[in-house]
C-alpha atoms as a PDB file:
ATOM      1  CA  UNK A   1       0.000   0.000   0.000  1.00  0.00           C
ATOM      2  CA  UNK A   2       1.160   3.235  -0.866  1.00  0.00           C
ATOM      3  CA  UNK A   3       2.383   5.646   1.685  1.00  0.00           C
ATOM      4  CA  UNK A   4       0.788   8.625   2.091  1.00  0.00           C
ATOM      5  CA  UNK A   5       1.921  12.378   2.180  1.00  0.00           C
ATOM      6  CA  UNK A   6       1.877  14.302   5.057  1.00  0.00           C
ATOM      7  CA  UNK A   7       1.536  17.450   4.733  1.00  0.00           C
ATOM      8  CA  UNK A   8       1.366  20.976   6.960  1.00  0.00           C
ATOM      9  CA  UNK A   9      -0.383  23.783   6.093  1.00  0.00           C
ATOM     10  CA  UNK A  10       0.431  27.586   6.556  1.00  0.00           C
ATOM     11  CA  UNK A  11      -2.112  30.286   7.639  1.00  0.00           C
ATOM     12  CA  UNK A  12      -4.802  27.765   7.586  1.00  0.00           C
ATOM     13  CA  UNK A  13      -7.659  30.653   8.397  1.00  0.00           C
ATOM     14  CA  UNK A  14      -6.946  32.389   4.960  1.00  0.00           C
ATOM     15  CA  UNK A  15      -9.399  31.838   1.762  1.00  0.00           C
ATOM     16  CA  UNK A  16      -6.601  29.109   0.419  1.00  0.00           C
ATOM     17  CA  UNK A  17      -5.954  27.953   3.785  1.00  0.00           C
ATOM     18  CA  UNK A  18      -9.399  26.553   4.574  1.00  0.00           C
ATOM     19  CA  UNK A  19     -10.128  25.239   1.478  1.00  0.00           C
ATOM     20  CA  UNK A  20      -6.321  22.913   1.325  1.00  0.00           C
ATOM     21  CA  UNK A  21      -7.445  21.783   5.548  1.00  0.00           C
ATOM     22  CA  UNK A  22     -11.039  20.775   3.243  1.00  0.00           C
ATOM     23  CA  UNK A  23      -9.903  19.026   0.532  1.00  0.00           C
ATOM     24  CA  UNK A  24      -7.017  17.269   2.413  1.00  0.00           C
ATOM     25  CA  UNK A  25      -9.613  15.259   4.232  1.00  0.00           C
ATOM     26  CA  UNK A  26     -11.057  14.447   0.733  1.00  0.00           C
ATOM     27  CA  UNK A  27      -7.593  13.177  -0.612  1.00  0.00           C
ATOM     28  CA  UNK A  28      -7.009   9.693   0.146  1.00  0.00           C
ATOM     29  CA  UNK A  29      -3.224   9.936  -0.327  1.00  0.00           C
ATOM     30  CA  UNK A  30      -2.481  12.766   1.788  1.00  0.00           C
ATOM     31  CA  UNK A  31      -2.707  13.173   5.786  1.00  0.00           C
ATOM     32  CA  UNK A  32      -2.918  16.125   7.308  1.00  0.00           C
ATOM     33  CA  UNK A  33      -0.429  16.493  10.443  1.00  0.00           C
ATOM     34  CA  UNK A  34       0.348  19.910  10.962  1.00  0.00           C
ATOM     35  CA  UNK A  35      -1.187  23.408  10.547  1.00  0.00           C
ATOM     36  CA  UNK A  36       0.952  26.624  11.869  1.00  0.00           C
ATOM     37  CA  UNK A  37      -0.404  30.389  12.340  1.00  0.00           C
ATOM     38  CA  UNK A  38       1.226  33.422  13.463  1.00  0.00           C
ATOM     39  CA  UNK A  39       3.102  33.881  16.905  1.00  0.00           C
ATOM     40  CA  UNK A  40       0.581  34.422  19.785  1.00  0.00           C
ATOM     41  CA  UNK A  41      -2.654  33.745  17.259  1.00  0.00           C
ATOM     42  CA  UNK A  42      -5.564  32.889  19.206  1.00  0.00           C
ATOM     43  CA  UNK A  43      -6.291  29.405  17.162  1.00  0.00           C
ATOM     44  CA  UNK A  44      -3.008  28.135  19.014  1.00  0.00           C
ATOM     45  CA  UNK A  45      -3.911  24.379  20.775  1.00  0.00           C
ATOM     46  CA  UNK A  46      -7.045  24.543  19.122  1.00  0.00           C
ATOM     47  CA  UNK A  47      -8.513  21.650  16.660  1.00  0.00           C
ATOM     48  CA  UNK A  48      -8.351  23.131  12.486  1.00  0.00           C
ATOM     49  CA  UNK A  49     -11.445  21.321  11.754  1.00  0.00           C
ATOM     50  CA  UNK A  50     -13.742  22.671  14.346  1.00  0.00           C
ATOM     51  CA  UNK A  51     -11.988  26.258  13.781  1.00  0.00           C
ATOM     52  CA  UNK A  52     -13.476  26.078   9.957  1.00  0.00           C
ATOM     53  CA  UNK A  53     -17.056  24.359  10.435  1.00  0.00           C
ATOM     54  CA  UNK A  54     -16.371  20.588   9.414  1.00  0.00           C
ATOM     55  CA  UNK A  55     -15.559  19.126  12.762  1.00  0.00           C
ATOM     56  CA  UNK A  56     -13.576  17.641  14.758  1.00  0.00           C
ATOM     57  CA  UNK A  57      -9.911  16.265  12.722  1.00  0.00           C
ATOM     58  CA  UNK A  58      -6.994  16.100  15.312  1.00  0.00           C
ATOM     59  CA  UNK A  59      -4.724  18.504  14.503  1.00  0.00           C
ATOM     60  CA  UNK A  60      -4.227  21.037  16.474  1.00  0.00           C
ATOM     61  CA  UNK A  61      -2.358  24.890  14.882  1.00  0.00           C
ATOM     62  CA  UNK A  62       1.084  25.573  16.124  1.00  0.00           C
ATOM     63  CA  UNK A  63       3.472  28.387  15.982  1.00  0.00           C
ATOM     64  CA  UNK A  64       6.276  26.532  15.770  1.00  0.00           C
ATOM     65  CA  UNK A  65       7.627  24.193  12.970  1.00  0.00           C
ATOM     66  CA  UNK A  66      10.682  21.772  14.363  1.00  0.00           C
ATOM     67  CA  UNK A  67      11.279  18.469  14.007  1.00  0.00           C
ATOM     68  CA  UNK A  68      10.545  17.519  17.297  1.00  0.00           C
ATOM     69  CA  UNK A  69       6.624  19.270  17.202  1.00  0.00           C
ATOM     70  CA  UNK A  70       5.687  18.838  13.615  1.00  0.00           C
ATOM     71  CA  UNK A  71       5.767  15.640  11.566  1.00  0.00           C
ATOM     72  CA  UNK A  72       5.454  16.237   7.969  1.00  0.00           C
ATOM     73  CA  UNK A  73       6.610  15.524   4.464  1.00  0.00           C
ATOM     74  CA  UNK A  74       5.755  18.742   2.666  1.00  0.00           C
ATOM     75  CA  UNK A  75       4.393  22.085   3.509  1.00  0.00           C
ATOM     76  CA  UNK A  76       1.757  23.980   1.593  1.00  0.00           C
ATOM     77  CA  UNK A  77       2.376  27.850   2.121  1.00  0.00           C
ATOM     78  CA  UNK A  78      -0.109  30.722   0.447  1.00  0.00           C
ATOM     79  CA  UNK A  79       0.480  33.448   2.930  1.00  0.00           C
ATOM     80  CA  UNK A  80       2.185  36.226   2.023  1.00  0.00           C
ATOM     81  CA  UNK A  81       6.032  36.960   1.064  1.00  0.00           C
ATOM     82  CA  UNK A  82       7.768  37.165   4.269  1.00  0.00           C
ATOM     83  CA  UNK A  83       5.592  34.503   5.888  1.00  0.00           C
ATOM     84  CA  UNK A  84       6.622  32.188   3.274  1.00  0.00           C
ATOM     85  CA  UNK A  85      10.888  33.009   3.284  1.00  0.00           C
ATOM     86  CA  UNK A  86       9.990  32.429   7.047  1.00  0.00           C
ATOM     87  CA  UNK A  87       8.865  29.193   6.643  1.00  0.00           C
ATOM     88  CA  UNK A  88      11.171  28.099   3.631  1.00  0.00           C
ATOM     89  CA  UNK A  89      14.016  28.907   5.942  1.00  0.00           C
ATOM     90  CA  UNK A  90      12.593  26.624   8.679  1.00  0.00           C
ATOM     91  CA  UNK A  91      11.683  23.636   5.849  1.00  0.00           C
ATOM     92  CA  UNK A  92      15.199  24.000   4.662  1.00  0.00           C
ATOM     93  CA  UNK A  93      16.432  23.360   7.980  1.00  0.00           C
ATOM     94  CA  UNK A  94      14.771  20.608   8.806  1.00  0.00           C
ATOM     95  CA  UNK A  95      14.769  19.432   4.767  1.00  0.00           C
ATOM     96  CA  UNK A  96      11.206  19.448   4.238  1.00  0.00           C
ATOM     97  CA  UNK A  97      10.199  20.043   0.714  1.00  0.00           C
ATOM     98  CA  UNK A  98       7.401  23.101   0.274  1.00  0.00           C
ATOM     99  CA  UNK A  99       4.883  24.114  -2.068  1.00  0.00           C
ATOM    100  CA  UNK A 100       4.656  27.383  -2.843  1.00  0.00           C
ATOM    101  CA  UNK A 101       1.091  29.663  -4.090  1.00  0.00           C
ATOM    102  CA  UNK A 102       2.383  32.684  -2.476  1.00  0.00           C
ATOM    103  CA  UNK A 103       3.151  35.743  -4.917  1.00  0.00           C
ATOM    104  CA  UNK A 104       4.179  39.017  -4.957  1.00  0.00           C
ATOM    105  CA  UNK A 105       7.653  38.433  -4.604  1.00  0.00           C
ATOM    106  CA  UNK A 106      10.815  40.457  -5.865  1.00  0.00           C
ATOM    107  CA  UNK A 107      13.633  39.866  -7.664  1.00  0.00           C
ATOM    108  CA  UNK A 108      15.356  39.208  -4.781  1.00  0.00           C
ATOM    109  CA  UNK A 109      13.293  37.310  -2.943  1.00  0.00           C
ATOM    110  CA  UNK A 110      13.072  34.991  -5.878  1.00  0.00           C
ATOM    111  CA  UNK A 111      16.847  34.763  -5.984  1.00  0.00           C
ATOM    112  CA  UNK A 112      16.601  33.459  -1.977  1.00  0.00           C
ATOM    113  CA  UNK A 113      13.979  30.762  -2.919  1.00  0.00           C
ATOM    114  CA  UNK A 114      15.827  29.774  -5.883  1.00  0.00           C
ATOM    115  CA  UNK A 115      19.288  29.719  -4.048  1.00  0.00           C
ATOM    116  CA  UNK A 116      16.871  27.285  -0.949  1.00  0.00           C
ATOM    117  CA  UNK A 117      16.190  24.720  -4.058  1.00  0.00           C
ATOM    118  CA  UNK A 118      20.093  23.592  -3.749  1.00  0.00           C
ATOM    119  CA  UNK A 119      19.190  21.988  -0.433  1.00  0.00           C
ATOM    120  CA  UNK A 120      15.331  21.018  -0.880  1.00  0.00           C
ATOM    121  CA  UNK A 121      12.682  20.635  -3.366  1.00  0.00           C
ATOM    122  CA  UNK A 122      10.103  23.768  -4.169  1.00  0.00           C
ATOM    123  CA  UNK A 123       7.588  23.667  -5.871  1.00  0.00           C
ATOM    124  CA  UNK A 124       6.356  27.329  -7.114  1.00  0.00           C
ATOM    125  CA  UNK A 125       3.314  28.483  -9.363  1.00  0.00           C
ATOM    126  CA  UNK A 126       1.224  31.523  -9.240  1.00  0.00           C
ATOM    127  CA  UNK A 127      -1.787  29.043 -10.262  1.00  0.00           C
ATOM    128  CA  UNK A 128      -2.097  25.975  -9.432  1.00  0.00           C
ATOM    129  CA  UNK A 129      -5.304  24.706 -11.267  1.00  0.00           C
ATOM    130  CA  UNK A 130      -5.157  22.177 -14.042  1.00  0.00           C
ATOM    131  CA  UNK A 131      -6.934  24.256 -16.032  1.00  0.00           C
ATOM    132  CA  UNK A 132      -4.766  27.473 -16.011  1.00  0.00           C
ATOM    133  CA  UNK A 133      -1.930  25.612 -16.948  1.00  0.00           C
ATOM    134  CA  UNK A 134      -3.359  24.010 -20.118  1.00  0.00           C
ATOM    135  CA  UNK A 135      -4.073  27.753 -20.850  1.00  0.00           C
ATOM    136  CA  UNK A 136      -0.631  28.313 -20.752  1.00  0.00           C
ATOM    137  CA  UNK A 137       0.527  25.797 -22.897  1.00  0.00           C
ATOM    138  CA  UNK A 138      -2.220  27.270 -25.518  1.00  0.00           C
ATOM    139  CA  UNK A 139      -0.713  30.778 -24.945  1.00  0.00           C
ATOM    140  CA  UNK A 140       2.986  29.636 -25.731  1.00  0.00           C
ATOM    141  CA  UNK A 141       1.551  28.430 -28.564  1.00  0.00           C
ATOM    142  CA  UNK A 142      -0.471  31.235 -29.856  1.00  0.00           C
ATOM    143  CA  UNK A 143       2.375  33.365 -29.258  1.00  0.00           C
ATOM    144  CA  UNK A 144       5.228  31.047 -31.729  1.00  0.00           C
ATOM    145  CA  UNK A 145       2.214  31.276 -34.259  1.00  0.00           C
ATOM    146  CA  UNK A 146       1.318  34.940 -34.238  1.00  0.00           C
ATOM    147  CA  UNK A 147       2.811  36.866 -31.473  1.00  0.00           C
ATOM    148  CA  UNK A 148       5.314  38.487 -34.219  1.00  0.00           C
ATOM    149  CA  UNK A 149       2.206  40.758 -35.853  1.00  0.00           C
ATOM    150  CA  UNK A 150      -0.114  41.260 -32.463  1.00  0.00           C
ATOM    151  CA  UNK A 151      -0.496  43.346 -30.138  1.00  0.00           C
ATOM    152  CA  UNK A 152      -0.555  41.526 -26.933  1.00  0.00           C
ATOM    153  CA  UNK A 153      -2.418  42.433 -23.835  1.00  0.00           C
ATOM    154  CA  UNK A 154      -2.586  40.562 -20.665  1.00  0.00           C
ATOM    155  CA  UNK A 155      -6.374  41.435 -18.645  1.00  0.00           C
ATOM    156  CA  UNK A 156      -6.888  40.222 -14.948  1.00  0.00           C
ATOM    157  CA  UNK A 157     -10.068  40.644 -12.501  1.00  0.00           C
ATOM    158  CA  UNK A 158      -9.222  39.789  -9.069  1.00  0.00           C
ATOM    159  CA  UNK A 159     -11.568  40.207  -5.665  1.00  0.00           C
ATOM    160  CA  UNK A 160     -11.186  43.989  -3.688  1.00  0.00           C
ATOM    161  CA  UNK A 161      -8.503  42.424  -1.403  1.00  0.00           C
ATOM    162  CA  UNK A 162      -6.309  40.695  -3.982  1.00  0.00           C
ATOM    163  CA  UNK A 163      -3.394  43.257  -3.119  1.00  0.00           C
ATOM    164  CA  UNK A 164      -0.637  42.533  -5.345  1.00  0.00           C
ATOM    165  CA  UNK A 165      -0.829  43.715  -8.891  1.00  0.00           C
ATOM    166  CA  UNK A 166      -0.243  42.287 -11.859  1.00  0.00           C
ATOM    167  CA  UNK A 167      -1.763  39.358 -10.700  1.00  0.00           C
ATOM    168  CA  UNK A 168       1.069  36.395 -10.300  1.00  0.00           C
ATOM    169  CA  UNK A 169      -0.768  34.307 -12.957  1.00  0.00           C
ATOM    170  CA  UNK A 170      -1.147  37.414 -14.987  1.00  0.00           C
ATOM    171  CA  UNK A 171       2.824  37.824 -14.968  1.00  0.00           C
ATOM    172  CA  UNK A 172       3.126  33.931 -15.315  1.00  0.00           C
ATOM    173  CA  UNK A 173       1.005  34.084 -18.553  1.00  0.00           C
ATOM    174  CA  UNK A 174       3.672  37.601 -19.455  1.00  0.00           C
ATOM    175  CA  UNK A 175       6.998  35.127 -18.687  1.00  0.00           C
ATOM    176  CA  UNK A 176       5.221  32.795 -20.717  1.00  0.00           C
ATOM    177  CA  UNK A 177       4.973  35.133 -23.571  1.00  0.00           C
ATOM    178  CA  UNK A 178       8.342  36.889 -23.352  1.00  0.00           C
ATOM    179  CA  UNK A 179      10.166  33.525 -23.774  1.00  0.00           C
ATOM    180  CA  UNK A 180       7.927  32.532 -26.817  1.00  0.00           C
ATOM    181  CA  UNK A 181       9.236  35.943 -28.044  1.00  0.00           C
ATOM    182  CA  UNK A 182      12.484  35.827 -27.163  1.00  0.00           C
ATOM    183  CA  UNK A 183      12.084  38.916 -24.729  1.00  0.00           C
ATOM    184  CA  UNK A 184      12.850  40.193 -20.851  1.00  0.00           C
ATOM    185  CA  UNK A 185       9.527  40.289 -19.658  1.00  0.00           C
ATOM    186  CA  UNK A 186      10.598  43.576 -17.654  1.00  0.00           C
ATOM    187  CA  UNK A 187      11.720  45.451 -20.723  1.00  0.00           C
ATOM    188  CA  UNK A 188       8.818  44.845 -22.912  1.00  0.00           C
ATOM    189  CA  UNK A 189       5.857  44.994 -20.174  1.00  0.00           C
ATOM    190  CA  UNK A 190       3.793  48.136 -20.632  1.00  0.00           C
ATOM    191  CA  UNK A 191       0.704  49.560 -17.968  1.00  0.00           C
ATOM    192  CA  UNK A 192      -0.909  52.389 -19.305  1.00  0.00           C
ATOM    193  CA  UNK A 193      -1.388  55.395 -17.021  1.00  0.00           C
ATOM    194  CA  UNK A 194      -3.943  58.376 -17.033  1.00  0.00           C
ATOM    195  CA  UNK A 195      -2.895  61.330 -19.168  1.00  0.00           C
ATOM    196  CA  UNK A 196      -1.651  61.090 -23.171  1.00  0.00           C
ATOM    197  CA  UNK A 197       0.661  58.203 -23.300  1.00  0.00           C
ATOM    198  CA  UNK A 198       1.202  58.293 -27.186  1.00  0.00           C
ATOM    199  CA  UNK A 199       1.030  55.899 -29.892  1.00  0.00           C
ATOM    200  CA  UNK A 200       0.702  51.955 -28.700  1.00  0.00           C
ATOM    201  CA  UNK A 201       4.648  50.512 -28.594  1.00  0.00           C
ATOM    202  CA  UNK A 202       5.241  47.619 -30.681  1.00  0.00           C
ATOM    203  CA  UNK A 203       6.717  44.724 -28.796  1.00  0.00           C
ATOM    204  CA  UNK A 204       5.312  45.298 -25.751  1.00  0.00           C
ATOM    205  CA  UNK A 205       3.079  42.994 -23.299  1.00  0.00           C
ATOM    206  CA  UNK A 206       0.226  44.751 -22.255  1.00  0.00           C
ATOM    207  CA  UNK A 207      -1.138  44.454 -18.929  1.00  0.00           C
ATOM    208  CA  UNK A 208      -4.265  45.578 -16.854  1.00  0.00           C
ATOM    209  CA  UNK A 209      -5.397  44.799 -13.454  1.00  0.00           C
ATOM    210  CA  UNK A 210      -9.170  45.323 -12.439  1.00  0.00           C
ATOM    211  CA  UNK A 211     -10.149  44.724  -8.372  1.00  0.00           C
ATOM    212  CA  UNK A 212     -13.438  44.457  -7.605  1.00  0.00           C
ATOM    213  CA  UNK A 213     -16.227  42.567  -6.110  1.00  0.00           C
ATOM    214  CA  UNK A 214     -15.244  39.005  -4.925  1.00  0.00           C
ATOM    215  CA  UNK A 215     -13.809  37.813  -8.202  1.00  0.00           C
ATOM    216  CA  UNK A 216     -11.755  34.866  -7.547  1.00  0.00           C
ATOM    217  CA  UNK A 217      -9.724  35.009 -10.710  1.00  0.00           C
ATOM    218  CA  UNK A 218     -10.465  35.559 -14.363  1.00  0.00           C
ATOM    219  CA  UNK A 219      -7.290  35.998 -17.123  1.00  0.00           C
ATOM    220  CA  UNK A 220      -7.748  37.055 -20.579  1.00  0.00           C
ATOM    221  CA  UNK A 221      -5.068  36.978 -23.012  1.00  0.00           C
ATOM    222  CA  UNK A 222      -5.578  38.738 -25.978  1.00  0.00           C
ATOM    223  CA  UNK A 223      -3.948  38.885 -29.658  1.00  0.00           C
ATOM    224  CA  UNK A 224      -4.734  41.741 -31.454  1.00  0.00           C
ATOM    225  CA  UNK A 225      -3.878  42.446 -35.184  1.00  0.00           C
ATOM    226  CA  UNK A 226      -5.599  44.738 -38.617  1.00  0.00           C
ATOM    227  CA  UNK A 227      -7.600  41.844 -39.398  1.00  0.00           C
ATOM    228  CA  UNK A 228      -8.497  39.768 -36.471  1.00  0.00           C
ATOM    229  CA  UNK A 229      -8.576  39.279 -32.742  1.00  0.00           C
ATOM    230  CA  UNK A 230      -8.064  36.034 -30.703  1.00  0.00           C
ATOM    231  CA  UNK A 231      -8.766  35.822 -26.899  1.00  0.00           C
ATOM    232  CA  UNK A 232      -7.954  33.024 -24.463  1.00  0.00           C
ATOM    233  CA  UNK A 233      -9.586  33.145 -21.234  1.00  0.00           C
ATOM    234  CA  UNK A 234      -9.510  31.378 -17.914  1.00  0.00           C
ATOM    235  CA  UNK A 235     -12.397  31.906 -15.288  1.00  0.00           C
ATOM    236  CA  UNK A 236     -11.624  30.520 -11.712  1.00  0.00           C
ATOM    237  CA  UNK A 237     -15.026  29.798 -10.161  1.00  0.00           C
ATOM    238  CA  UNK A 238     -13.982  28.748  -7.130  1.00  0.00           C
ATOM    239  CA  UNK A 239     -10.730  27.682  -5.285  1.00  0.00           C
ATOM    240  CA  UNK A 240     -11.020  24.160  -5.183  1.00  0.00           C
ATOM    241  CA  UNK A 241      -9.175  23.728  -8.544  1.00  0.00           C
ATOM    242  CA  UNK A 242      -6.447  25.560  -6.645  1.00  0.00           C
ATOM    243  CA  UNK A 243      -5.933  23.445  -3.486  1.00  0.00           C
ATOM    244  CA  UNK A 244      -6.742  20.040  -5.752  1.00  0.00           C
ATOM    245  CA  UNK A 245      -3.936  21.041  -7.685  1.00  0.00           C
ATOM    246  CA  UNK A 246      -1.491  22.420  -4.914  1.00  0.00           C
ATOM    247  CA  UNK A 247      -2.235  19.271  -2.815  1.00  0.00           C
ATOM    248  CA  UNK A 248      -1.349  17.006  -6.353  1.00  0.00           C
ATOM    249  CA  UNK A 249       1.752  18.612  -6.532  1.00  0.00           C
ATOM    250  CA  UNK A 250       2.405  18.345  -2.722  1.00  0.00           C
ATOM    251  CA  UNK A 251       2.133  14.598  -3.701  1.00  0.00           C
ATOM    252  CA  UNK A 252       4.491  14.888  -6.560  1.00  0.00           C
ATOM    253  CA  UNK A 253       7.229  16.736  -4.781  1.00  0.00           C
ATOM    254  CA  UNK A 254       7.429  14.163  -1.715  1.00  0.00           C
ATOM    255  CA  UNK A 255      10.043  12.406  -3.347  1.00  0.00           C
ATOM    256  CA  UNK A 256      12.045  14.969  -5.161  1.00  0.00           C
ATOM    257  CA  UNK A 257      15.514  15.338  -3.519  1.00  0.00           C
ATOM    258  CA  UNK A 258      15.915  18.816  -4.130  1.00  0.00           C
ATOM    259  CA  UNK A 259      15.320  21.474  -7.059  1.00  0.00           C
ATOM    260  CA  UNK A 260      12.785  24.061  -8.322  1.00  0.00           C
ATOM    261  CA  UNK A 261       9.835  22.988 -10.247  1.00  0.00           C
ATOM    262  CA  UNK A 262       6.758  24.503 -11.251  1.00  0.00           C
ATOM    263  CA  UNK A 263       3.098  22.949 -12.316  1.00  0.00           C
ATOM    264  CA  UNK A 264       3.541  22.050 -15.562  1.00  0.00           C
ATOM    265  CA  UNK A 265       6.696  20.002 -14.096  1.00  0.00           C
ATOM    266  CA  UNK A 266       3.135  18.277 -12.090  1.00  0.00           C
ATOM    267  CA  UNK A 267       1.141  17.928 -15.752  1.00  0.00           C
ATOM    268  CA  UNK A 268       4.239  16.967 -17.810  1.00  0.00           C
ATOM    269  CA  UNK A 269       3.119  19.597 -21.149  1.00  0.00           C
END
């Protein structure tokens, strides 16, 4: 019988959090062992699955992740940037692999996480649905047939309190692009601002960021040209393609030694 993966989740009271502690008791070949919060948070000592409305599960939140306290294979982390270099620090000391939906990260920040993947496995993806990463592998495609005599623009709609922008599956769909292309994603983004910004630039990627309502994530990628216009489009309608697909991956990674991989590593396009 196969063994299963146990994994711990981070900030288990966010939007992401409750769904992974929901569909980890759905997933036969994971087990739940571990959830951690904040220093001091009030849901210390207390059972997850009463905390969230499904009862009773034996495990109780933590704010500390050692060996001796938590026993887990991988970690599941969507908190926010510094929450997650917290706990990548602690999973590479105690070489625990992680999976990461976090975004918003810098340049920098990226260059810690990638310089962690010498010691441990990460796994990293702004989107972690099955569905957004077919759309990706449509985009790259797109883009080798026509992205040469388009105009490309990149169109998100998030919820109010989505607060970073682009959208980090909005900028995975522009890396996407710019290495179809041949580009730095940096030098050939372009956001519009108010006032007369000229002419349209050739060679340049688009993007616009709408906030508003309780969206949970919509993408449109359009290709725009004299003669015709081609959109693909994602709509998220809930999160449950999101922890499915982080908890697959959490599965995936259990065995990796170290390295940084990314969903479609998961889906094998």
């Amino acid at each position: 019988m196969k063994k299963k993966t146990r994994i711990a989740i981070s900030g288990p009271m966010g939007r992401m959090g409750k769904m992974l502690v929901k569909e980890s008791q759905k997933n036969k070949s994971v087990q739940l062992t571990t959830v951690l919060v904040e220093k001091n948070h009030l849901l210390i000592g207390k059972d997850i699955g009463e905390s969230i409305g499904i009862g009773k599960i034996g495990v109780f939140a933590s704010d500390k992740i050692n060996s001796n306290i938590n026993d887990f294979d991988v970690l599941i982390d969507f908190t926010k940037p510094n929450g997650t270099l917290k706990y990548l620090k602690y999973c590479s000391k105690l070489k625990k692999n992680i999976v990461i939906g976090t975004t918003g990260f810098s340049n920098q920040e990226m260059e810690v996480i990638k310089s962690y993947s010498k010691k441990i496995s990460i796994m990293i993806s702004a989107n972690f649905s099955i569905g957004i990463n077919i759309v990706l592998n449509l985009i790259e495609k797109a883009t080798h047939i026509i992205g040469n005599n388009s105009d490309i623009d990149i169109i998100e709609f998030h919820h109010r309190n989505k607060i970073d922008s682009p959208s980090g599956t909005a900028l995975a769909i522009g890396k996407v692009i710019s290495n179809a292309m041949n580009w730095n994603l940096d030098e050939h983004s372009l956001y519009l601002k108010k006032g007369i910004n000229g002419i349209r630039e050739e060679k340049k990627i688009s993007f616009s960021s709408i906030r508003s309502g309780n969206t949970i994530g919509k993408h449109t990628t359009m290709f725009s040209n004299s003669n015709e216009q081609i959109k693909i489009t994602h709509i998220a309608s809930n999160r449950i393609s999101f922890a499915q697909g982080a908890i697959q991956a959490a599965i995936w990674i259990h065995q990796k030694n170290r390295g940084l991989f990314n969903m479609m590593d998961v889906l094998k396009f």
